[in-house]
PDB file of N, CA and C in Angstrom:
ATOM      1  N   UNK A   1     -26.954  58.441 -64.616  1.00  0.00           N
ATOM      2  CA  UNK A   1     -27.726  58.936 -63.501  1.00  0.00           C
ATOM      3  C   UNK A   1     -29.178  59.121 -63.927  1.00  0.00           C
ATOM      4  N   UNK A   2     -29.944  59.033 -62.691  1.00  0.00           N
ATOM      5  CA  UNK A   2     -31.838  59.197 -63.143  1.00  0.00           C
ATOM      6  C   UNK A   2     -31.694  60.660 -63.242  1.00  0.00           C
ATOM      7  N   UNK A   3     -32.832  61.026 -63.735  1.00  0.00           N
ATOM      8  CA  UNK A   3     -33.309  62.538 -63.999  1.00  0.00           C
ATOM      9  C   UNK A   3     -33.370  63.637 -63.162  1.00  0.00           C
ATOM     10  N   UNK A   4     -33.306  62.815 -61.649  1.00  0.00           N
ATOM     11  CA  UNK A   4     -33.028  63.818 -60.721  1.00  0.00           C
ATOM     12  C   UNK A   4     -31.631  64.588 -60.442  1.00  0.00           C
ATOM     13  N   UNK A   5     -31.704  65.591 -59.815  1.00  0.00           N
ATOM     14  CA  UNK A   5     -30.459  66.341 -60.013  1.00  0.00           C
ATOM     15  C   UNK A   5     -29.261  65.596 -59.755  1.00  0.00           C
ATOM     16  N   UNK A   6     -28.307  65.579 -60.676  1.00  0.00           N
ATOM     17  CA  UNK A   6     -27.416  64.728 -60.627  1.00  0.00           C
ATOM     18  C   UNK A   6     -26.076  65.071 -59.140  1.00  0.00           C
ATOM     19  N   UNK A   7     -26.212  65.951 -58.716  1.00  0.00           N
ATOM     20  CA  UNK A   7     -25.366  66.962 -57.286  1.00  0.00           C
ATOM     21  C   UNK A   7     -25.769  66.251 -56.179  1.00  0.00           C
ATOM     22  N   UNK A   8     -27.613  66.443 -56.337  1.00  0.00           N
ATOM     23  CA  UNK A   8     -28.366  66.206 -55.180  1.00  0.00           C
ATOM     24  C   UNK A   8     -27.982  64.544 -54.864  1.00  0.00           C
ATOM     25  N   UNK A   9     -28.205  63.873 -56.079  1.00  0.00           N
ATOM     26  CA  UNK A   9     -27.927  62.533 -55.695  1.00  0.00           C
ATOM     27  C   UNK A   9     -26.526  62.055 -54.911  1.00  0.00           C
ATOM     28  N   UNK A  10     -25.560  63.073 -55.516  1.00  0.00           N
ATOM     29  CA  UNK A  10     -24.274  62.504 -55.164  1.00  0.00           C
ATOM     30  C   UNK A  10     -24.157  63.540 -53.720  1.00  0.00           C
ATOM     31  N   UNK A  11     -24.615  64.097 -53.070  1.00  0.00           N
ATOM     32  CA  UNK A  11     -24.792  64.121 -52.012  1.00  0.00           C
ATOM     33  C   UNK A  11     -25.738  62.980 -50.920  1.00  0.00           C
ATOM     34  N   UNK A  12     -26.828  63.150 -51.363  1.00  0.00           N
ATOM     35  CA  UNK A  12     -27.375  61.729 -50.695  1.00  0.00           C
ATOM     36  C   UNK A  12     -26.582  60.684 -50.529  1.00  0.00           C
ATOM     37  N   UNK A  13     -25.885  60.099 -51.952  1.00  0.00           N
ATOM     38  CA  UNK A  13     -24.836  58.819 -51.538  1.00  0.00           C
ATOM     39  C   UNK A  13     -24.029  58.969 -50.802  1.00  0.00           C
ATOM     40  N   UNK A  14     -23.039  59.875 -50.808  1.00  0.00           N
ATOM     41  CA  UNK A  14     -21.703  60.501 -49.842  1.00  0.00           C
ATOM     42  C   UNK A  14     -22.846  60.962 -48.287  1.00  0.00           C
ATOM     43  N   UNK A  15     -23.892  61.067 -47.896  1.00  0.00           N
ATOM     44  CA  UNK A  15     -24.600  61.220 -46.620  1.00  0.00           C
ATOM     45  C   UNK A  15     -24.748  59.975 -46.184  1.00  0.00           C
ATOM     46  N   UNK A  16     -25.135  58.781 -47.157  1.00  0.00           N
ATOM     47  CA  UNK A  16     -25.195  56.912 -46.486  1.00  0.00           C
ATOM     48  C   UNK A  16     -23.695  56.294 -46.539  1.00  0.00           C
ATOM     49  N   UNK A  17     -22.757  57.143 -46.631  1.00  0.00           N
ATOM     50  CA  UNK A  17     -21.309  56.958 -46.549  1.00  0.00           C
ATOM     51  C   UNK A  17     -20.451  56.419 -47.669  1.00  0.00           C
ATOM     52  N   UNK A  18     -21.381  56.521 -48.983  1.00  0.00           N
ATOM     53  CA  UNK A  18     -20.547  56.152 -50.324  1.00  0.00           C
ATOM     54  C   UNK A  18     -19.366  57.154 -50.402  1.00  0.00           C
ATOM     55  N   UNK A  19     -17.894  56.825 -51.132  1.00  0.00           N
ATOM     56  CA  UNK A  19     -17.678  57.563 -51.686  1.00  0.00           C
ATOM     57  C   UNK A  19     -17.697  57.544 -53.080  1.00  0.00           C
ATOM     58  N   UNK A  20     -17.621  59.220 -53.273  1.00  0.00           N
ATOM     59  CA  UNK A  20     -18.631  59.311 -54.409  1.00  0.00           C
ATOM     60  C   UNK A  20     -18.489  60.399 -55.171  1.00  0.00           C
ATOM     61  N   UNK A  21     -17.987  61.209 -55.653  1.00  0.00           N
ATOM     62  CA  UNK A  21     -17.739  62.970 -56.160  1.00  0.00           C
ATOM     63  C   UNK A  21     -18.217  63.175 -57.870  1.00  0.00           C
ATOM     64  N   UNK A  22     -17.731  63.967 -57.734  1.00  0.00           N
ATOM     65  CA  UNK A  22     -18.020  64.263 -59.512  1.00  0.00           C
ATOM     66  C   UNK A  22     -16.480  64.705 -60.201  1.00  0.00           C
ATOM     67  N   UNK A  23     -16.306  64.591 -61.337  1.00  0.00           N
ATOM     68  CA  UNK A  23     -15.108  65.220 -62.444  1.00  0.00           C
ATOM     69  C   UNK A  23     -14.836  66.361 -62.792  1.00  0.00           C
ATOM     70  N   UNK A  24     -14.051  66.242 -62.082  1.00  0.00           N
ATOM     71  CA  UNK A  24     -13.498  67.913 -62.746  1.00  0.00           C
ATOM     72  C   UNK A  24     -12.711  68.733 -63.399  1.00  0.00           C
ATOM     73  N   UNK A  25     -12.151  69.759 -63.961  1.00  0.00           N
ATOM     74  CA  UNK A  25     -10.812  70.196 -64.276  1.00  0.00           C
ATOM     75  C   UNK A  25     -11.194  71.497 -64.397  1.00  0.00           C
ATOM     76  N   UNK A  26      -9.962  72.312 -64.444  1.00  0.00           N
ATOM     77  CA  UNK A  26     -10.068  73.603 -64.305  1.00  0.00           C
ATOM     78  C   UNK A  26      -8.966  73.811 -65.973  1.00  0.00           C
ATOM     79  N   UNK A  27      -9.281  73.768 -67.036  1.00  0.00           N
ATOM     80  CA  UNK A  27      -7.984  74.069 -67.830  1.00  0.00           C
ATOM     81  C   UNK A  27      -9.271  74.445 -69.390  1.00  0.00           C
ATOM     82  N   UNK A  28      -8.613  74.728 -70.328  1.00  0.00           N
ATOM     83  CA  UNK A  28      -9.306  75.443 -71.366  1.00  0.00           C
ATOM     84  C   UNK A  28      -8.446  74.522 -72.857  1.00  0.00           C
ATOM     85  N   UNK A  29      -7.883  73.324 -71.837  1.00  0.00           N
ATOM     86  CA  UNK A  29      -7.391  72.441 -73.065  1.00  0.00           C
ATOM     87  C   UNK A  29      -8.283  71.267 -73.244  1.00  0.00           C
ATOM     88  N   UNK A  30      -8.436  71.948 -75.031  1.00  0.00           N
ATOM     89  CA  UNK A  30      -9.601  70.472 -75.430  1.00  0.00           C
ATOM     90  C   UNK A  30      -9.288  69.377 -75.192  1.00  0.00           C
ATOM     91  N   UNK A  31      -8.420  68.694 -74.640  1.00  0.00           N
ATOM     92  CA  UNK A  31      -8.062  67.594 -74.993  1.00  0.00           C
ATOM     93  C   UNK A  31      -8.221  67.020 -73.214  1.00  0.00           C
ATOM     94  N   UNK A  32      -8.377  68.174 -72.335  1.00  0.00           N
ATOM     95  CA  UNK A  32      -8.343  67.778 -70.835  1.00  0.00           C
ATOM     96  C   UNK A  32     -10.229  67.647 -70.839  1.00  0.00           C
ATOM     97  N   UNK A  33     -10.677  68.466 -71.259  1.00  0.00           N
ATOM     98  CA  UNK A  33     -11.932  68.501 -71.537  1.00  0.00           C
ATOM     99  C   UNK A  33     -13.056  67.515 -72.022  1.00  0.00           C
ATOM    100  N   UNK A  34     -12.371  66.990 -73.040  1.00  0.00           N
ATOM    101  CA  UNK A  34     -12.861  66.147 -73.822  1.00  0.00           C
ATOM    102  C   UNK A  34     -12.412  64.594 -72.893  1.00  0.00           C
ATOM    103  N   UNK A  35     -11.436  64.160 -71.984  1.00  0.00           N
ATOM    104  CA  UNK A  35     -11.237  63.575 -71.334  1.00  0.00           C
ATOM    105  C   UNK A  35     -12.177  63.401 -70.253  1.00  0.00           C
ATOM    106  N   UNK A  36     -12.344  64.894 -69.361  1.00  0.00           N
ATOM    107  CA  UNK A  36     -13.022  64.538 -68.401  1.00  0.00           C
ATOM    108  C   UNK A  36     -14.768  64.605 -68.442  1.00  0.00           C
ATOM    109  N   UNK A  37     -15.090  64.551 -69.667  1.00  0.00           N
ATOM    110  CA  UNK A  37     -16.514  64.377 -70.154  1.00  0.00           C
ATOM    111  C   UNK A  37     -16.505  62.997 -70.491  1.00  0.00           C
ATOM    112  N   UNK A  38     -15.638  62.322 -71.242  1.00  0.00           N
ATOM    113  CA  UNK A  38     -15.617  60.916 -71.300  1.00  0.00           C
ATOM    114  C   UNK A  38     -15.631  60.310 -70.621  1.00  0.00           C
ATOM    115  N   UNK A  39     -14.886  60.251 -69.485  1.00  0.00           N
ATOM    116  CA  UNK A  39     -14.775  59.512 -68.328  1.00  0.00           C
ATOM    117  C   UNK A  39     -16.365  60.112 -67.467  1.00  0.00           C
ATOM    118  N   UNK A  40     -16.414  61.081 -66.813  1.00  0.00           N
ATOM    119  CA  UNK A  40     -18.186  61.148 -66.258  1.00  0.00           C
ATOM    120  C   UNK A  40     -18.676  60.597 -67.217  1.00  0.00           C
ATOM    121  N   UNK A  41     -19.290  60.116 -68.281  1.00  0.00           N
ATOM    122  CA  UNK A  41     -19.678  59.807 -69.338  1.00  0.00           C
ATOM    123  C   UNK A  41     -20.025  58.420 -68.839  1.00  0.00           C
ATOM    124  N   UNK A  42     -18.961  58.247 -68.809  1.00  0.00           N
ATOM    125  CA  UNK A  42     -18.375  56.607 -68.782  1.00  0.00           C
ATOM    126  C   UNK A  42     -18.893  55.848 -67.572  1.00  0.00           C
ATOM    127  N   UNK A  43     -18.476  56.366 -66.547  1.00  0.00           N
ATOM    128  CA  UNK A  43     -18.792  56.559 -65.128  1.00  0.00           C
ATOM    129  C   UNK A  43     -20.141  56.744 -64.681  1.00  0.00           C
ATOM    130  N   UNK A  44     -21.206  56.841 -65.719  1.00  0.00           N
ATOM    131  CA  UNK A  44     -22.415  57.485 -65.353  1.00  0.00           C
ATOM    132  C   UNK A  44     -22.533  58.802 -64.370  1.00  0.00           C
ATOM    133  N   UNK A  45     -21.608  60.082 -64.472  1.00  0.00           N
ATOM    134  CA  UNK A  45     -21.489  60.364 -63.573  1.00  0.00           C
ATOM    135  C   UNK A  45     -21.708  62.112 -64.161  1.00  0.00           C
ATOM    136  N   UNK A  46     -21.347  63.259 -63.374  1.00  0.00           N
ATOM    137  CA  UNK A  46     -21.452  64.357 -64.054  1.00  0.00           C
ATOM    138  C   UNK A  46     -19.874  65.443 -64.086  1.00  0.00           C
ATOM    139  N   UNK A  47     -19.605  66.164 -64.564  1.00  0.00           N
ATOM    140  CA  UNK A  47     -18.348  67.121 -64.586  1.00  0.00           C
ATOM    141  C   UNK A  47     -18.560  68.304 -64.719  1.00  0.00           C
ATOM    142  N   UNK A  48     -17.610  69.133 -63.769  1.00  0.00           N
ATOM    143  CA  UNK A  48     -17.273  70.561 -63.534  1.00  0.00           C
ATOM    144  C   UNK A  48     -16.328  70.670 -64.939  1.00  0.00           C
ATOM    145  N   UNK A  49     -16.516  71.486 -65.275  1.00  0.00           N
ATOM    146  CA  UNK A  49     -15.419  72.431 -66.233  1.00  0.00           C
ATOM    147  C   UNK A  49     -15.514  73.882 -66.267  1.00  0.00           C
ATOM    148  N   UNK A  50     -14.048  74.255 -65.665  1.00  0.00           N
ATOM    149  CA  UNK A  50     -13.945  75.829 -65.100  1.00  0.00           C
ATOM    150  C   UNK A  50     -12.356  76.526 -66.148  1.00  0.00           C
ATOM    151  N   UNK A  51     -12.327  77.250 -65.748  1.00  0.00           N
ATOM    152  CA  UNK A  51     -11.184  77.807 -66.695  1.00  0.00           C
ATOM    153  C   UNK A  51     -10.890  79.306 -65.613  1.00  0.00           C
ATOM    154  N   UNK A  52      -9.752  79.520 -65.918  1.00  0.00           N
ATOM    155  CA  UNK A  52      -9.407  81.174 -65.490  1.00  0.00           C
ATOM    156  C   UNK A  52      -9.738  82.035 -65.583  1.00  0.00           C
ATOM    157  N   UNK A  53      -9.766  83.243 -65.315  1.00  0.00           N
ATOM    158  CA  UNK A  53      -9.742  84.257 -65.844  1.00  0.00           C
ATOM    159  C   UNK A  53      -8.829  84.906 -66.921  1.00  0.00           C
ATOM    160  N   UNK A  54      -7.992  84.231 -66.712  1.00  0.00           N
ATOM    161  CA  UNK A  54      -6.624  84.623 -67.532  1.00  0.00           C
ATOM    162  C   UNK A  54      -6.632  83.595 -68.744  1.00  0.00           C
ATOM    163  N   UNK A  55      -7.333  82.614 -68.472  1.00  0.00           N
ATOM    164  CA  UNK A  55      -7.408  81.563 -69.610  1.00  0.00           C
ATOM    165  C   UNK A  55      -8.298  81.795 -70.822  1.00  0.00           C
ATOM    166  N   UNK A  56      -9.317  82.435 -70.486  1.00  0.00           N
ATOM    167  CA  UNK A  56     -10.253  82.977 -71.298  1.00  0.00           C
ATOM    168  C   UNK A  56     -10.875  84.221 -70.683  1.00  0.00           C
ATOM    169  N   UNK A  57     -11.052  85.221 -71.779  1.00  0.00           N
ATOM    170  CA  UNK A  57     -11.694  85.982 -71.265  1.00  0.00           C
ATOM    171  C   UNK A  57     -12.580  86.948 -72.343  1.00  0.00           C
ATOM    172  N   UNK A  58     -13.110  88.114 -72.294  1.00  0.00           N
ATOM    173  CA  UNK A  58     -14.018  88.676 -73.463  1.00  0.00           C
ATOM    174  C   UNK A  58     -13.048  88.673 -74.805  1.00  0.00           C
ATOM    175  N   UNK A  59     -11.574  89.071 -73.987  1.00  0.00           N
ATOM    176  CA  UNK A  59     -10.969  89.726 -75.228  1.00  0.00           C
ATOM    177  C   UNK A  59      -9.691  88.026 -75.956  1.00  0.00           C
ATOM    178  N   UNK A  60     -10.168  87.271 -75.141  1.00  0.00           N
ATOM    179  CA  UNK A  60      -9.499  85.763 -75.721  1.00  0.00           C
ATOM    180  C   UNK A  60      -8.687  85.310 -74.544  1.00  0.00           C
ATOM    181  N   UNK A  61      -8.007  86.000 -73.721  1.00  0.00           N
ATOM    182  CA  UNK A  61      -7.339  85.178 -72.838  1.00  0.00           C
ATOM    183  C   UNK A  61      -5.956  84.962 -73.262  1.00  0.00           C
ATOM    184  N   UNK A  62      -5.090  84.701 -72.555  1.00  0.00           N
ATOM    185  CA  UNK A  62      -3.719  83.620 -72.960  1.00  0.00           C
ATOM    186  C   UNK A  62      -3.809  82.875 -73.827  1.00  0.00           C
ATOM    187  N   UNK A  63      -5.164  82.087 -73.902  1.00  0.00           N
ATOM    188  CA  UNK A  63      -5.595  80.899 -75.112  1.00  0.00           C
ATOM    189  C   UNK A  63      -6.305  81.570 -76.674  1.00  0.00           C
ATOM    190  N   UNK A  64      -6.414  82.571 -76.656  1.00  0.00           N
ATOM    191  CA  UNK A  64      -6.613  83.489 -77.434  1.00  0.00           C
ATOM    192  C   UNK A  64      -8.344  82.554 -77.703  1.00  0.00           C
ATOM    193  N   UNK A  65      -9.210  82.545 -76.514  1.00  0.00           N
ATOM    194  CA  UNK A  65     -10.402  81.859 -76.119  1.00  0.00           C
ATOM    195  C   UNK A  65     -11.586  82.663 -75.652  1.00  0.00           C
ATOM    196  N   UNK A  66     -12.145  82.962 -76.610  1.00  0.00           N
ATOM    197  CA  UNK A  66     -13.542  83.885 -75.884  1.00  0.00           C
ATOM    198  C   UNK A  66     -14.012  83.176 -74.799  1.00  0.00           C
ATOM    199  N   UNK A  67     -14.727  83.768 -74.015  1.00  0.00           N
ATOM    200  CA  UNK A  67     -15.940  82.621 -73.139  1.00  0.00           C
ATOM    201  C   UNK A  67     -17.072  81.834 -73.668  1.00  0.00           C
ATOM    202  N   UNK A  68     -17.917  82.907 -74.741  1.00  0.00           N
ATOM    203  CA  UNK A  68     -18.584  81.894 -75.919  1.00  0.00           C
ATOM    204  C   UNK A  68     -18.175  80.602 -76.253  1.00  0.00           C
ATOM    205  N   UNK A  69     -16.744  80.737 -76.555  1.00  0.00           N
ATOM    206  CA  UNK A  69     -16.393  79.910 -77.386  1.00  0.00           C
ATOM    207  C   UNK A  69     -15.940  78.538 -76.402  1.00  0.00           C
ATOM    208  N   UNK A  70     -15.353  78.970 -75.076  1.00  0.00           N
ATOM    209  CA  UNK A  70     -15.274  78.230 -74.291  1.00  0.00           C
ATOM    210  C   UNK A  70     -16.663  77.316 -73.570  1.00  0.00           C
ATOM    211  N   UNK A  71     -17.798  78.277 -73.749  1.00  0.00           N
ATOM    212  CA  UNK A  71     -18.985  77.752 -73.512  1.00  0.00           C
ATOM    213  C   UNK A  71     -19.279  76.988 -74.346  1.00  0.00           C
ATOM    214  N   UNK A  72     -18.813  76.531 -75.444  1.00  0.00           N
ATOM    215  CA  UNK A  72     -19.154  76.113 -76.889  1.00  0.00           C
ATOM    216  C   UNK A  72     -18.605  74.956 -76.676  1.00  0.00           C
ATOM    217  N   UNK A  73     -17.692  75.046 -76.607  1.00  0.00           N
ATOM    218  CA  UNK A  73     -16.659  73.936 -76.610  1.00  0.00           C
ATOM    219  C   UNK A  73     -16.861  72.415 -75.941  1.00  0.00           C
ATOM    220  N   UNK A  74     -17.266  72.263 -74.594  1.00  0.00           N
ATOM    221  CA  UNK A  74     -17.478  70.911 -74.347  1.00  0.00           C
ATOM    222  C   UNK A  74     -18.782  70.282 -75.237  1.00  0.00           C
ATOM    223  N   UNK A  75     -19.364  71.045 -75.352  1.00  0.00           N
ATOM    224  CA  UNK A  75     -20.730  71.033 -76.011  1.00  0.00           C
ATOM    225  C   UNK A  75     -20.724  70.286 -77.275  1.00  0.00           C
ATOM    226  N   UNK A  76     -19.979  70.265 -78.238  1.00  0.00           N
ATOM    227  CA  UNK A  76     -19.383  69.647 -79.273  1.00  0.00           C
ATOM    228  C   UNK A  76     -18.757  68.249 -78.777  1.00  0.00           C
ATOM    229  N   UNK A  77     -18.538  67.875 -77.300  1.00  0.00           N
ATOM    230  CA  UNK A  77     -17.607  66.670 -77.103  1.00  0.00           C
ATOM    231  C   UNK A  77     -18.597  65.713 -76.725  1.00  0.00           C
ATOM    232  N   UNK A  78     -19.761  66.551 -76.043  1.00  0.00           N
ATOM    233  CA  UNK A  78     -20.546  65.453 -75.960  1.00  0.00           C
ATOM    234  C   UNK A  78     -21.672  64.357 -76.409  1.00  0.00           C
TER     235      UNK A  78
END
């Protein structure tokens, strides 16, 4: 994608009737993560990555996952 906001654009296209969205996942597994950065990647395109509350949280989560660390994390994939 050009330098302009990569949202804004993919609204404009989906307004001249492309379809068109962005990547997403909601999970705190590296391996879903690291997938859906590759593929937008790939795609020229951009990705959401969200997680739970219960998945991560100050005190680690279910995943025993700070949010830092979850913030950290795609960051290294790309």
């Amino acid at each position: 994608m050009s330098k302009a906001n990569p949202l804004k654009q993919i609204v404009a296209k989906q307004k001249k009737g492309e379809a068109v969205g962005i990547y997403s996942c909601c999970s705190a597994n590296e391996y879903v993560i690291e997938a859906v950065l590759e593929t937008a990647k790939k795609e020229n395109s951009c990705a959401l990555i969200e997680a739970t509350a219960n998945q991560v949280d100050q005190n680690g989560g279910s995943r025993s996952i700070s949010a830092i660390s979850y913030m950290r994390s795609p960051r290294k994939s790309v």
